[in-house]
PDB file of N, CA and C in Angstrom:
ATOM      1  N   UNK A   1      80.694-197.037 119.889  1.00  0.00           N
ATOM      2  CA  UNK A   1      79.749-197.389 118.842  1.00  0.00           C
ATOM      3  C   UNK A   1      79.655-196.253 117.833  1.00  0.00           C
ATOM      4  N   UNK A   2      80.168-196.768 116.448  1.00  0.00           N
ATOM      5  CA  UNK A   2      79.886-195.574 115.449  1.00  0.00           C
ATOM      6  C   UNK A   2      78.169-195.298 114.791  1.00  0.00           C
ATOM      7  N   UNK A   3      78.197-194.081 114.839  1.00  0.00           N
ATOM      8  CA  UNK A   3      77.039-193.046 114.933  1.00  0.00           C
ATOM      9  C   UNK A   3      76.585-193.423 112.928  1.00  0.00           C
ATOM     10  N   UNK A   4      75.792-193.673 112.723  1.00  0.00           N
ATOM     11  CA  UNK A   4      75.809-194.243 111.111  1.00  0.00           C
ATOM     12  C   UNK A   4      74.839-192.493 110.680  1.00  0.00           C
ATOM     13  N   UNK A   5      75.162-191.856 109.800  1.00  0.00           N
ATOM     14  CA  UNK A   5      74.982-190.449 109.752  1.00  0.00           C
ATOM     15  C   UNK A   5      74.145-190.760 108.214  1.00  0.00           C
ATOM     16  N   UNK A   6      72.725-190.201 108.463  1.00  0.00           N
ATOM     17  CA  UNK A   6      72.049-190.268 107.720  1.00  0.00           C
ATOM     18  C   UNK A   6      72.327-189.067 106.026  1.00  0.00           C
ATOM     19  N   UNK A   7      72.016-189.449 105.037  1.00  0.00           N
ATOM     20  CA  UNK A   7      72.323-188.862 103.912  1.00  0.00           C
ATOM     21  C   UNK A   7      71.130-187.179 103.949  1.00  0.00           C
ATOM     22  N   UNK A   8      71.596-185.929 103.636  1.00  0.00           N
ATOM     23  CA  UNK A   8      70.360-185.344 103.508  1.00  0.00           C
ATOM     24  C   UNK A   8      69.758-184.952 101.905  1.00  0.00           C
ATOM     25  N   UNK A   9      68.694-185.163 101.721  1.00  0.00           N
ATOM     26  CA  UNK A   9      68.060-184.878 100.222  1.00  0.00           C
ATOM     27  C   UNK A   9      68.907-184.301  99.751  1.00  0.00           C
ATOM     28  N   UNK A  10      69.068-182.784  99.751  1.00  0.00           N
ATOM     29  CA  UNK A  10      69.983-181.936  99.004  1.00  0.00           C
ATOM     30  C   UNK A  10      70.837-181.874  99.527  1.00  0.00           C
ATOM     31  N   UNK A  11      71.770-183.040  99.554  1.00  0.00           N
ATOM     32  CA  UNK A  11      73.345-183.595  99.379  1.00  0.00           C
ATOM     33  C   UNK A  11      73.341-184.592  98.155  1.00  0.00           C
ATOM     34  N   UNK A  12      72.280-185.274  98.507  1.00  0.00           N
ATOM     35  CA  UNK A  12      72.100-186.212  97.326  1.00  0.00           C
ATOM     36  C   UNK A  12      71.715-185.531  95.967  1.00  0.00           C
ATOM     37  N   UNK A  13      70.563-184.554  96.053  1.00  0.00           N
ATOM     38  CA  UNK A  13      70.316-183.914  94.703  1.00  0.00           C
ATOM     39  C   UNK A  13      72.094-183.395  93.911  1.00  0.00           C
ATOM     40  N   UNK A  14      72.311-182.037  95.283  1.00  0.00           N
ATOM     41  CA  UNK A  14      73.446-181.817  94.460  1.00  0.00           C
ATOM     42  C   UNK A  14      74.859-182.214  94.125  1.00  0.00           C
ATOM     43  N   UNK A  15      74.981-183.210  94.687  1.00  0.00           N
ATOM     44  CA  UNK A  15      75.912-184.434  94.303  1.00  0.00           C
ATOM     45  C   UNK A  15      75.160-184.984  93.069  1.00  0.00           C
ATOM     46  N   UNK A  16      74.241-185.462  93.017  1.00  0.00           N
ATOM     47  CA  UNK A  16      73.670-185.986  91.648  1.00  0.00           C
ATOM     48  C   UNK A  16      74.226-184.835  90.246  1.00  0.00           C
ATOM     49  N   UNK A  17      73.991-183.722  90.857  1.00  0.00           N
ATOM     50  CA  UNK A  17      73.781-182.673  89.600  1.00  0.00           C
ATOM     51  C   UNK A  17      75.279-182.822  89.369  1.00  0.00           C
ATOM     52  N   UNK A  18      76.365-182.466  90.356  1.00  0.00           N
ATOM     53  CA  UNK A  18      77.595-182.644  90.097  1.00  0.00           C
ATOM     54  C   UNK A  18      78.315-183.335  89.540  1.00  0.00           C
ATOM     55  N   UNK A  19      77.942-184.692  89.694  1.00  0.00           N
ATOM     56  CA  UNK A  19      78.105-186.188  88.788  1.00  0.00           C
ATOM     57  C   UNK A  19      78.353-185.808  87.471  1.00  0.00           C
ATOM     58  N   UNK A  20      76.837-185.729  86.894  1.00  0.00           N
ATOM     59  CA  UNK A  20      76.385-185.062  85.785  1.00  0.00           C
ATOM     60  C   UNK A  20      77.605-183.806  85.341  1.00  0.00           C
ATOM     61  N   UNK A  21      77.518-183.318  85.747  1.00  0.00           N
ATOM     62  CA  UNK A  21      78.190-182.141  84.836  1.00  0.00           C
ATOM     63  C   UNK A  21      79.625-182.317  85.473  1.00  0.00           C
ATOM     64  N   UNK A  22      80.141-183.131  86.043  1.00  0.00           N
ATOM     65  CA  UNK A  22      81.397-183.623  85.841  1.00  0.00           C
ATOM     66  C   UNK A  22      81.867-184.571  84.558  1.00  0.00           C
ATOM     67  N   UNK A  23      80.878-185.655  84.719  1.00  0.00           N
ATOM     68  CA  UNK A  23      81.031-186.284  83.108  1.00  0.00           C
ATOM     69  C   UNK A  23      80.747-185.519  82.261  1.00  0.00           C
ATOM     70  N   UNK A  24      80.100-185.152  81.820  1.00  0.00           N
ATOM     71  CA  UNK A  24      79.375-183.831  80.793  1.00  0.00           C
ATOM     72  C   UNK A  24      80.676-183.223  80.350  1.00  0.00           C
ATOM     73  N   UNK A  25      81.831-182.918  81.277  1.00  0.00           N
ATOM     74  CA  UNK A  25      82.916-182.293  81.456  1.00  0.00           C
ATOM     75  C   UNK A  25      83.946-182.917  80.738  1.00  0.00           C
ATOM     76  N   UNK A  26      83.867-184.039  80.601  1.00  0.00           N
ATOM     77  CA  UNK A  26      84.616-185.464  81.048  1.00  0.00           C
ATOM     78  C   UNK A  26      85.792-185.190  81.742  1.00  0.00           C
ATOM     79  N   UNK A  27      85.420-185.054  82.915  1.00  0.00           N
ATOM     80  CA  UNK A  27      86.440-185.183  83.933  1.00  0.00           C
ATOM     81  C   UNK A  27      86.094-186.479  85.072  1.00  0.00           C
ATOM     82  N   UNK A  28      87.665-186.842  85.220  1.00  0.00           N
ATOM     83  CA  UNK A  28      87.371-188.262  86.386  1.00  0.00           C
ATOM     84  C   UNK A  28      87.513-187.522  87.516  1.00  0.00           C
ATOM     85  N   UNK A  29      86.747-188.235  88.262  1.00  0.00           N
ATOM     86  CA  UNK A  29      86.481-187.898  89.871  1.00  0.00           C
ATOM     87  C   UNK A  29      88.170-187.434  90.345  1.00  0.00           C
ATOM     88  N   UNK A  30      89.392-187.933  89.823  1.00  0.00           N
ATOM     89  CA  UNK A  30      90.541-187.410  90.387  1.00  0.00           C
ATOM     90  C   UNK A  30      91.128-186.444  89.644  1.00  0.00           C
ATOM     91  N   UNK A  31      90.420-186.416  88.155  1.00  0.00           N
ATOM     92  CA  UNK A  31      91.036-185.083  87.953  1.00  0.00           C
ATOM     93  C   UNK A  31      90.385-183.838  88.398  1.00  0.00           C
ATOM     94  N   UNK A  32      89.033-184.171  88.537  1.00  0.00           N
ATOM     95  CA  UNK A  32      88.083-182.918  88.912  1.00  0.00           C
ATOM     96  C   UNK A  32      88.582-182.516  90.468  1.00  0.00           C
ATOM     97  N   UNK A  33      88.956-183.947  91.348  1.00  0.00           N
ATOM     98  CA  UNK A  33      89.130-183.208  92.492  1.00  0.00           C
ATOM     99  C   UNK A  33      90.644-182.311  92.738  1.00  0.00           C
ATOM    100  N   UNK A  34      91.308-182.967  92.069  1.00  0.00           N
ATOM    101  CA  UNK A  34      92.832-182.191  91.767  1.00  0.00           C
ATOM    102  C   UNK A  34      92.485-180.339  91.523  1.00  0.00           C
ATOM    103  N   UNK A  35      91.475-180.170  90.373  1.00  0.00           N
ATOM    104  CA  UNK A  35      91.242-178.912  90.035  1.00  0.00           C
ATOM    105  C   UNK A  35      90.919-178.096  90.856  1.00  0.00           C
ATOM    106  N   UNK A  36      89.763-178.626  91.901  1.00  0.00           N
ATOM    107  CA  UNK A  36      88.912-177.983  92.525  1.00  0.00           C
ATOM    108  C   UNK A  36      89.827-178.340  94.493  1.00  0.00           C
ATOM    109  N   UNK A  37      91.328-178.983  94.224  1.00  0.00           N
ATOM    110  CA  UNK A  37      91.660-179.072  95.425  1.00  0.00           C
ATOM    111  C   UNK A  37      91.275-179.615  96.835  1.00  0.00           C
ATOM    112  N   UNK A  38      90.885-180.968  95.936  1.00  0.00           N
ATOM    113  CA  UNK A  38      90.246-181.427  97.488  1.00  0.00           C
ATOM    114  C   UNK A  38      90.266-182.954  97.368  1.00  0.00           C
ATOM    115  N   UNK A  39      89.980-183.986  97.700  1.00  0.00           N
ATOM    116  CA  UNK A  39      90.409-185.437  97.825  1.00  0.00           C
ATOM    117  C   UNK A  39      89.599-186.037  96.891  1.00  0.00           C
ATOM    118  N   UNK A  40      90.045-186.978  96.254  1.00  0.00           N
ATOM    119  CA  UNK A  40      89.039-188.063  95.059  1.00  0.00           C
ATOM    120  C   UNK A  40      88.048-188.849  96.004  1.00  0.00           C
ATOM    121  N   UNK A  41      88.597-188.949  97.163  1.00  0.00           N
ATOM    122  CA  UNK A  41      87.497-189.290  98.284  1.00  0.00           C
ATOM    123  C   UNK A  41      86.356-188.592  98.636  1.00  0.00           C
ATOM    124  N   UNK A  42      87.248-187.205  98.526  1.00  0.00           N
ATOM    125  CA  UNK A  42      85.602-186.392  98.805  1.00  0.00           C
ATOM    126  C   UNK A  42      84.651-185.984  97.855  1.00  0.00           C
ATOM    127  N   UNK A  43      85.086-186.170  96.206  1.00  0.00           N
ATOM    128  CA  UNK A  43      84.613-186.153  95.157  1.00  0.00           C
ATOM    129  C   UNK A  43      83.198-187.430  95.511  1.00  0.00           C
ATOM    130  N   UNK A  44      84.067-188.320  95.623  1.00  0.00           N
ATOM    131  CA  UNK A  44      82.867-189.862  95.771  1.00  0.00           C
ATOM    132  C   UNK A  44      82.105-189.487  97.332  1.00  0.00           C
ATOM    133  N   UNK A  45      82.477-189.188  98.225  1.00  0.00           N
ATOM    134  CA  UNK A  45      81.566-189.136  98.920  1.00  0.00           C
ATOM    135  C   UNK A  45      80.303-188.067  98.745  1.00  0.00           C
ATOM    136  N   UNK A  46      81.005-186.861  98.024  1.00  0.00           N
ATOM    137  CA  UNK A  46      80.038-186.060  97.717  1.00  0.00           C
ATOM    138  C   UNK A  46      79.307-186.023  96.551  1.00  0.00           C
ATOM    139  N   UNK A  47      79.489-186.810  95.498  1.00  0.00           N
ATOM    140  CA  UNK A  47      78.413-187.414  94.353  1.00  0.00           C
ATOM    141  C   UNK A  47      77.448-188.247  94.982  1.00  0.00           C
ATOM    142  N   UNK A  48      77.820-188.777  96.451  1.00  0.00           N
ATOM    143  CA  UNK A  48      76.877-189.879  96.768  1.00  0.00           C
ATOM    144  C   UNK A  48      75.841-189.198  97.777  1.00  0.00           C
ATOM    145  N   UNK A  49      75.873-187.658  97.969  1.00  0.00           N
ATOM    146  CA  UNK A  49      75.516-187.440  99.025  1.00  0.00           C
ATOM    147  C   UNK A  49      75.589-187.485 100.487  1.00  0.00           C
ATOM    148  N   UNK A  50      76.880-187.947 100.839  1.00  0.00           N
ATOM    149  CA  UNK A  50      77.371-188.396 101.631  1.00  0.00           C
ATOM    150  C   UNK A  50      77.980-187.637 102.967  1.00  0.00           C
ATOM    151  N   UNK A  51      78.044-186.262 101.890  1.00  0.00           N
ATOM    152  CA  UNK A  51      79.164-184.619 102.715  1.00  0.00           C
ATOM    153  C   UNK A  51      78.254-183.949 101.675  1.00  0.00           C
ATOM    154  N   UNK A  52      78.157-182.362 102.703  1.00  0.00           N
ATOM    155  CA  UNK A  52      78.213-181.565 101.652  1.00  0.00           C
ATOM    156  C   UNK A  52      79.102-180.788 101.230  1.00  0.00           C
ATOM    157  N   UNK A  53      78.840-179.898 100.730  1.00  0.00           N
ATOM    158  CA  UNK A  53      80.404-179.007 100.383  1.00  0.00           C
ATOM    159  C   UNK A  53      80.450-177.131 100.409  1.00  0.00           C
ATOM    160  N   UNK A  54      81.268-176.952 101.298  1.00  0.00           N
ATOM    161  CA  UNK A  54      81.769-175.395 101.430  1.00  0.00           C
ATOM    162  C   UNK A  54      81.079-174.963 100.116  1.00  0.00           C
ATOM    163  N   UNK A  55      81.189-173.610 100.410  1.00  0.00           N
ATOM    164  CA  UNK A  55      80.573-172.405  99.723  1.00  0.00           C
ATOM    165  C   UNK A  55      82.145-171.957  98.751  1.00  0.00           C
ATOM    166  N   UNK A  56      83.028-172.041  98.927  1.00  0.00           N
ATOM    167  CA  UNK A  56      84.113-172.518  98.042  1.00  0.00           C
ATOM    168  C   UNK A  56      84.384-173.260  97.463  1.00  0.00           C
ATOM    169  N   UNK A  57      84.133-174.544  97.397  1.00  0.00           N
ATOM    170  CA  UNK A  57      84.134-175.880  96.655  1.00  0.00           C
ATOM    171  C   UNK A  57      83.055-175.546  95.787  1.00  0.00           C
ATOM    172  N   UNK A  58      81.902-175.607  95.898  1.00  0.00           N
ATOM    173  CA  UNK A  58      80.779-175.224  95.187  1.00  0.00           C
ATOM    174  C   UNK A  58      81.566-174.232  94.290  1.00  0.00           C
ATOM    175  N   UNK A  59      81.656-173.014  94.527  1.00  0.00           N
ATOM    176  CA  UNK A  59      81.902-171.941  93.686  1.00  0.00           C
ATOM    177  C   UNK A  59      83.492-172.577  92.666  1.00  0.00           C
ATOM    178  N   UNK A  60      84.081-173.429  93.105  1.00  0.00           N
ATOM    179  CA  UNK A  60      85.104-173.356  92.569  1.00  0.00           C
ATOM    180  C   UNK A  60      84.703-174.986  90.887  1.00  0.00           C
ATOM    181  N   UNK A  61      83.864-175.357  91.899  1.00  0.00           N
ATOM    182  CA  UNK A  61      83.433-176.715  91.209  1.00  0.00           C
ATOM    183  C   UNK A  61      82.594-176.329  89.751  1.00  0.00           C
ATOM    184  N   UNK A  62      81.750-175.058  90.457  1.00  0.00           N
ATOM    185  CA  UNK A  62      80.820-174.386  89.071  1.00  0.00           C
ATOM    186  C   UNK A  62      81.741-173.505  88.017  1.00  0.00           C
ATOM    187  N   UNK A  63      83.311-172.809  88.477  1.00  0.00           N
ATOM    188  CA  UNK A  63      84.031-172.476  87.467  1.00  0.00           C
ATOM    189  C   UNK A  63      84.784-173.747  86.466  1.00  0.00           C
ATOM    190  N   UNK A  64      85.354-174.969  87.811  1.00  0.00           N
ATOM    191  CA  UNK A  64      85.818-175.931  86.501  1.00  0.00           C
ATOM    192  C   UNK A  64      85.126-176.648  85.702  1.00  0.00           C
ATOM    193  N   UNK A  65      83.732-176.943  86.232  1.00  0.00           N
ATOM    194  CA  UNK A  65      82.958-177.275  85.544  1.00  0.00           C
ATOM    195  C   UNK A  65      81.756-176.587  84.202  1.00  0.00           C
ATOM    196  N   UNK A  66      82.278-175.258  84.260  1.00  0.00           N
ATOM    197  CA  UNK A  66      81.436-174.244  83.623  1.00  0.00           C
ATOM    198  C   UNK A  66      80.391-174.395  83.433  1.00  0.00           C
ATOM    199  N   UNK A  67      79.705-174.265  84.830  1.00  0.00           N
ATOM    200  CA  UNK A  67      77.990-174.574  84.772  1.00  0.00           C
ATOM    201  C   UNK A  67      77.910-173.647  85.651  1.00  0.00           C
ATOM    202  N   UNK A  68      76.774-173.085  85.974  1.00  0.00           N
ATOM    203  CA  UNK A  68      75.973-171.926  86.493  1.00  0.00           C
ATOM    204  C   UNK A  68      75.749-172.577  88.124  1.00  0.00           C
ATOM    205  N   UNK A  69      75.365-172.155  88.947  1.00  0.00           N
ATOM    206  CA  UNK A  69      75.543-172.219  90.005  1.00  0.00           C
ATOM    207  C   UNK A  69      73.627-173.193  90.177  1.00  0.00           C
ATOM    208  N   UNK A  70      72.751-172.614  89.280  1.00  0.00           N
ATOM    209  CA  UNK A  70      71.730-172.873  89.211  1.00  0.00           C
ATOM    210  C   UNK A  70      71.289-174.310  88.733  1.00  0.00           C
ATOM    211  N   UNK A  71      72.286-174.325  87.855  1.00  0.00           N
ATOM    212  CA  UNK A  71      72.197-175.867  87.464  1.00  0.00           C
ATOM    213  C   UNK A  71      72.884-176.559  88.296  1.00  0.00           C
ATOM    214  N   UNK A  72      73.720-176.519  89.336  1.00  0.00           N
ATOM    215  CA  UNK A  72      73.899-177.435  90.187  1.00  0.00           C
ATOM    216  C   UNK A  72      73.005-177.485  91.314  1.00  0.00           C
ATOM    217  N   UNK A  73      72.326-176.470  91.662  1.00  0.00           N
ATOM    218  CA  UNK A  73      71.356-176.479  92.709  1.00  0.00           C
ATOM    219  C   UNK A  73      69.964-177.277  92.264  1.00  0.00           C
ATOM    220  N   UNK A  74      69.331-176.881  90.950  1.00  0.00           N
ATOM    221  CA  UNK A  74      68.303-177.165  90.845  1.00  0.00           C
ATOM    222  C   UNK A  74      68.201-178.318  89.880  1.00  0.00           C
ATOM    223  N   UNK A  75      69.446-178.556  88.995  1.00  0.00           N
ATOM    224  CA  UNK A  75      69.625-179.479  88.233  1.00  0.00           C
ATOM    225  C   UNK A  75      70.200-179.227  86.640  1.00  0.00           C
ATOM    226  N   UNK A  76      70.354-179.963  85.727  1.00  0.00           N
ATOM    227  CA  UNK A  76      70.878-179.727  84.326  1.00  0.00           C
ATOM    228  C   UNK A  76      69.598-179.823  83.620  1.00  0.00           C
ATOM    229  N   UNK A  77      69.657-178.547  83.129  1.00  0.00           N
ATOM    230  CA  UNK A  77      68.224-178.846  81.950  1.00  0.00           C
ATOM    231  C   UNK A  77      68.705-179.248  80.552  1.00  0.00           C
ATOM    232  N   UNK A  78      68.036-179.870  80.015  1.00  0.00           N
ATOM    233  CA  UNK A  78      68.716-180.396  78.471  1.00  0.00           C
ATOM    234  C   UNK A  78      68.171-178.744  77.444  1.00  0.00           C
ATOM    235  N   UNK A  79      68.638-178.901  76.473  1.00  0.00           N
ATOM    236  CA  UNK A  79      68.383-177.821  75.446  1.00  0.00           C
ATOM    237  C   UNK A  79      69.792-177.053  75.482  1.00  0.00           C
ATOM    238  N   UNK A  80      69.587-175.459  75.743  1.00  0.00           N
ATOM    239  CA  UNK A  80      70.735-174.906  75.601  1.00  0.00           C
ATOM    240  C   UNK A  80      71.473-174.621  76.362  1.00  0.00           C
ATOM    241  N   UNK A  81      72.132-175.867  76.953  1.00  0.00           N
ATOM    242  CA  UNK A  81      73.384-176.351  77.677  1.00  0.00           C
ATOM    243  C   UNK A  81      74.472-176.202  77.548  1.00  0.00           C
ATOM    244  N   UNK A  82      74.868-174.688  78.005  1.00  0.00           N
ATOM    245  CA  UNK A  82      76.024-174.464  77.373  1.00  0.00           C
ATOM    246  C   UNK A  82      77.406-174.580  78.263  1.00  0.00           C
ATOM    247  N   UNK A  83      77.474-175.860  78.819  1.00  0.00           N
ATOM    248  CA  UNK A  83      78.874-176.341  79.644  1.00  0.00           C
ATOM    249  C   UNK A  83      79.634-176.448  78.786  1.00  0.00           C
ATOM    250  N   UNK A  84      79.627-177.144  77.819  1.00  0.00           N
ATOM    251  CA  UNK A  84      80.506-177.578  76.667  1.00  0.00           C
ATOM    252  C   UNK A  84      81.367-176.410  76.594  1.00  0.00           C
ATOM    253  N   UNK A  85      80.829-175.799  75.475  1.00  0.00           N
ATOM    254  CA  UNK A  85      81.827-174.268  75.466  1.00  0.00           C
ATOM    255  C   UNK A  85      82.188-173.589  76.448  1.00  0.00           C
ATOM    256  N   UNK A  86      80.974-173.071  77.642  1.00  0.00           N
ATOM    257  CA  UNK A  86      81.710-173.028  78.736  1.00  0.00           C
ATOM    258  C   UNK A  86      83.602-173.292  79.616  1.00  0.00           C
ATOM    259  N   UNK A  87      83.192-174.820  79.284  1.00  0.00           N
ATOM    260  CA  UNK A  87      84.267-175.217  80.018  1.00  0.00           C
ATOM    261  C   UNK A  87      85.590-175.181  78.397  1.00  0.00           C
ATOM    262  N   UNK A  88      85.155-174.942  77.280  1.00  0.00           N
ATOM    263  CA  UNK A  88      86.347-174.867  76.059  1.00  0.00           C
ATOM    264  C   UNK A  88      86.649-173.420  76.358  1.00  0.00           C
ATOM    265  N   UNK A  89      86.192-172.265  75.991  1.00  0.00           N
ATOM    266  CA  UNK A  89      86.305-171.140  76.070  1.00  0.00           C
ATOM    267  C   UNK A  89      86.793-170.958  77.592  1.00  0.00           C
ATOM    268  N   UNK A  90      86.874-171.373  78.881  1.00  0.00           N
ATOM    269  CA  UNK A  90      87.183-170.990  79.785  1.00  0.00           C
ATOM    270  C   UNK A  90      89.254-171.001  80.202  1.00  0.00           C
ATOM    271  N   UNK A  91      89.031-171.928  79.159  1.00  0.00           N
ATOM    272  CA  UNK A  91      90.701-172.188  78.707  1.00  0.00           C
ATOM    273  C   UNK A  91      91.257-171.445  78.220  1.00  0.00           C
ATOM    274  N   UNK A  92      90.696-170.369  77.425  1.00  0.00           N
ATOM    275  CA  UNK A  92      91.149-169.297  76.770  1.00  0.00           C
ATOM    276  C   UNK A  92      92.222-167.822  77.212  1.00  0.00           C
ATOM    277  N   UNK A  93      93.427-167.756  77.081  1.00  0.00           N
ATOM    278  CA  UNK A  93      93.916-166.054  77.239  1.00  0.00           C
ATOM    279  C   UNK A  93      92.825-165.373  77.072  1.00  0.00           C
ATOM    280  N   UNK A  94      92.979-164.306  78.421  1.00  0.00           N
ATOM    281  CA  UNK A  94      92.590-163.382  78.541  1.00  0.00           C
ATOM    282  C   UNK A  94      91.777-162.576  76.753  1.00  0.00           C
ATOM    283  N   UNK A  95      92.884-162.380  76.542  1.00  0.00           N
ATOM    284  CA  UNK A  95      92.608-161.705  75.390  1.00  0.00           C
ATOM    285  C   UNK A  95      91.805-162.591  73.991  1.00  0.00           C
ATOM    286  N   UNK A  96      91.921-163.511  74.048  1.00  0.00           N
ATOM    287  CA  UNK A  96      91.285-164.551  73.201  1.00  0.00           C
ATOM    288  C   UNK A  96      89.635-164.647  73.408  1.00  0.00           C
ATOM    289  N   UNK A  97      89.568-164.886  74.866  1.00  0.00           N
ATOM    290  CA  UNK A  97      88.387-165.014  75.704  1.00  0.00           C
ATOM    291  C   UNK A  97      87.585-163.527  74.823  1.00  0.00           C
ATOM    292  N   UNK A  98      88.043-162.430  75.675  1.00  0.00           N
ATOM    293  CA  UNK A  98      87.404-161.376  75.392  1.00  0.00           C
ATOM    294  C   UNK A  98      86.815-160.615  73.717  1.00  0.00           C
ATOM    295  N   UNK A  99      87.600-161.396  72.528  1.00  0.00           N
ATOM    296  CA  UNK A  99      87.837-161.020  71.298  1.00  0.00           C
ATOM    297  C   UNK A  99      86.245-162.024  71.146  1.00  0.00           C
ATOM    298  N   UNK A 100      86.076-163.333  71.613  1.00  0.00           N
ATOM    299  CA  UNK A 100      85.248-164.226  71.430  1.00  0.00           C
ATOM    300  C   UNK A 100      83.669-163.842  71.738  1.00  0.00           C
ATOM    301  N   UNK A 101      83.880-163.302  73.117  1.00  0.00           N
ATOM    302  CA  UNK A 101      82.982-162.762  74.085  1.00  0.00           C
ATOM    303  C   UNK A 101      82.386-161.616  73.214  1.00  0.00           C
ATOM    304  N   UNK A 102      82.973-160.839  72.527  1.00  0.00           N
ATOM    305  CA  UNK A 102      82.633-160.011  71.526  1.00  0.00           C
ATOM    306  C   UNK A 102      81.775-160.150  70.219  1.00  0.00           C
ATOM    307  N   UNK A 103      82.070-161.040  69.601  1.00  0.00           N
ATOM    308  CA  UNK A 103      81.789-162.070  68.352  1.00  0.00           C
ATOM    309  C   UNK A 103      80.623-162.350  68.786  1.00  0.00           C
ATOM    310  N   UNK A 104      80.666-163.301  70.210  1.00  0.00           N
ATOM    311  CA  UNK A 104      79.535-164.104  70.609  1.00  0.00           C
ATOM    312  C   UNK A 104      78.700-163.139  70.703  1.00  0.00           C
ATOM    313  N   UNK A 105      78.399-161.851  71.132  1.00  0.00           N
ATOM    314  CA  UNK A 105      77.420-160.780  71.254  1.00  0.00           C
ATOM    315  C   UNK A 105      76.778-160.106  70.318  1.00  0.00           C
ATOM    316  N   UNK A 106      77.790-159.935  69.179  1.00  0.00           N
ATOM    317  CA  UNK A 106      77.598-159.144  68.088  1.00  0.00           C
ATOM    318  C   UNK A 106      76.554-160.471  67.509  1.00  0.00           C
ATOM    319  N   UNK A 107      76.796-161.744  67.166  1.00  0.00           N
ATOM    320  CA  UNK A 107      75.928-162.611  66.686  1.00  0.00           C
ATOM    321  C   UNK A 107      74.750-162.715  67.145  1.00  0.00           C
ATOM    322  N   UNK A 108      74.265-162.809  68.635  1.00  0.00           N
ATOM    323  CA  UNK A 108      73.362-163.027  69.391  1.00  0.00           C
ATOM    324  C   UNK A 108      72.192-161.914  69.001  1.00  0.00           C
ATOM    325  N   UNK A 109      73.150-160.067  68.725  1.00  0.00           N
ATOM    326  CA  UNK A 109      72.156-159.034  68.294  1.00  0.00           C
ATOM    327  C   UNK A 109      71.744-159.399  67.121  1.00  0.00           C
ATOM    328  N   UNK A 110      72.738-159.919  66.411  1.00  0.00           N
ATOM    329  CA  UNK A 110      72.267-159.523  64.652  1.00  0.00           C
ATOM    330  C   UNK A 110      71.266-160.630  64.335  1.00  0.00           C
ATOM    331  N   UNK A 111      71.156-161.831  65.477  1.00  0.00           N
ATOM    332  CA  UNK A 111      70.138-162.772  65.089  1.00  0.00           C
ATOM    333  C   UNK A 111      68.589-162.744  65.957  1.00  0.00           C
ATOM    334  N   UNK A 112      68.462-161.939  66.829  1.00  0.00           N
ATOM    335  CA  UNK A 112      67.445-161.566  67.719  1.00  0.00           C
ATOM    336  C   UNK A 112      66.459-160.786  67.070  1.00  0.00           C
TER     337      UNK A 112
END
């Protein structure tokens, strides 16, 4: 007789959050799981709350997805949501990245 395995809250929350900032991403459940190395099955089971997921998956899920570790735990806040660029700029050479990363700082002082 199979054992029917109950869902726990925070599987469901952070599968919810993951959802979210997978589309946000626009990535499909098989390309995201391709990135992050792990089955389009376990993508859907774990949006549904279903599994949770290693302390590697997580960490690897919050780099392809360029979201903070916080917003998948506690959720996506709307306002200054910065996955978008995140995940554009994360595409970047080394050296591209860092020239940007620069820019982006120098702006942030001169407008504070």
């Amino acid at each position: 007789m199979q054992r029917k395995t109950q869902k726990k809250q925070i599987n469901i929350e952070i599968g919810d959050h993951i959802r979210q900032a997978r589309e946000n991403a626009g990535l499909t459940q098989e390309r995201f799981a391709e990135q992050i190395d792990v089955s389009p099955q376990y993508i859907s089971d774990m949006e549904r709350g279903v599994v949770g997921m290693s302390l590697t998956t997580f960490k690897n899920a919050c780099v392809v997805l360029g979201v903070t570790s916080d917003s998948i735990l506690f959720g996506l806040h709307p306002g200054n949501d910065a996955s978008t660029i995140l995940a554009c700029v994360s595409t970047l050479p080394e050296k591209q990245f860092r020239l940007l990363e620069e820019i982006i700082i120098k702006y942030t002082e001169a407008v504070r």
